[in-house]
Protein backbone atom coordinates (compact mmCIF):
# COMPACT_ATOMS: atom_id res chain seq x y z
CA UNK A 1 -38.88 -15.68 -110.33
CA UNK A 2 -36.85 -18.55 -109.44
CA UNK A 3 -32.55 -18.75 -109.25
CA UNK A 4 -31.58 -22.07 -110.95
CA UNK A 5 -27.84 -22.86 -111.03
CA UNK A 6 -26.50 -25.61 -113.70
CA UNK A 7 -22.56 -25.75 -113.51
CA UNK A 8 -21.12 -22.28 -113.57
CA UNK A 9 -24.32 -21.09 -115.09
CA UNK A 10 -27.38 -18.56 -112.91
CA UNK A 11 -30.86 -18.58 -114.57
CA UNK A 12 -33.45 -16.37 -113.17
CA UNK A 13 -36.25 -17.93 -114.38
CA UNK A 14 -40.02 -17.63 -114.53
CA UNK A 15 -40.76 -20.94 -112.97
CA UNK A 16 -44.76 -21.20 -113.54
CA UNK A 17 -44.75 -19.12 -117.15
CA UNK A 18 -42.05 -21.97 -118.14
CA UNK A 19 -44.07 -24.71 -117.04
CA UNK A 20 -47.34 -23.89 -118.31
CA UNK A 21 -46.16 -22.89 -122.05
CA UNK A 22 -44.29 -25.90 -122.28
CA UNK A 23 -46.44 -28.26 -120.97
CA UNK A 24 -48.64 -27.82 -124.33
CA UNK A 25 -45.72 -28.60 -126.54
CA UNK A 26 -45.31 -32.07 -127.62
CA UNK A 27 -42.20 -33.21 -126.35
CA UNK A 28 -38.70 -33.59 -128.57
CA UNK A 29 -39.00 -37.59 -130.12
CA UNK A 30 -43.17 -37.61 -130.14
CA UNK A 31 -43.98 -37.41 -133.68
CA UNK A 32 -46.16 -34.27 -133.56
CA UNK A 33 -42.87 -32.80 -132.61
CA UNK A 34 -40.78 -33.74 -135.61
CA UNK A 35 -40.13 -37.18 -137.33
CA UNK A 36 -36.25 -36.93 -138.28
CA UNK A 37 -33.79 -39.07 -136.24
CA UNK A 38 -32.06 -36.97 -134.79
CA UNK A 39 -35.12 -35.25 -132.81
CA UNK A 40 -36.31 -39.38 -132.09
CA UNK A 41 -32.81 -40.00 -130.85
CA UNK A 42 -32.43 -36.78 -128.74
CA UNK A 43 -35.93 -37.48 -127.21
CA UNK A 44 -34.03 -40.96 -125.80
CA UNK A 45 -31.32 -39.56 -123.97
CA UNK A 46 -33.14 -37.82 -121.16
CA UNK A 47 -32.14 -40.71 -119.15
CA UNK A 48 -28.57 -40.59 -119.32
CA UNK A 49 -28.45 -36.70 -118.33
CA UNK A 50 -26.16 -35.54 -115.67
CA UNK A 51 -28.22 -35.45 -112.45
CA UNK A 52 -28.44 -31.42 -112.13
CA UNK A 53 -29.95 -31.10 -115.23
CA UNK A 54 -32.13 -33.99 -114.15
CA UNK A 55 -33.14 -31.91 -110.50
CA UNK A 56 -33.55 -28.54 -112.70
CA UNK A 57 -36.42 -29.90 -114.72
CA UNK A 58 -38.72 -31.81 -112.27
């Protein structure tokens, strides 16, 4: 288990478990995810995320 903090925020997390289920999702604004806008916009704004949140999920 990892300790992640974001803000105020402690997640204990299962690092590996995490990364391996999600790494066979298609990600939010791929079309095999969903086709409606707001899922395409939302898979834009990754770049514009506040830097912790940015650390958290490399």
């Amino acid at each position: 288990m990892k300790l992640v903090r974001i803000a105020e925020y402690e997640l204990e997390i299962d690092y590996d478990k995490t990364l391996s289920y999600y790494q066979n999702l298609p990600l939010i604004g791929e079309e095999d995810h969903c086709e409606c806008l707001y899922c395409k916009n939302y898979g834009l704004t990754p770049s514009i995320f506040p830097n912790i949140i940015k650390k958290t999920t490399k």
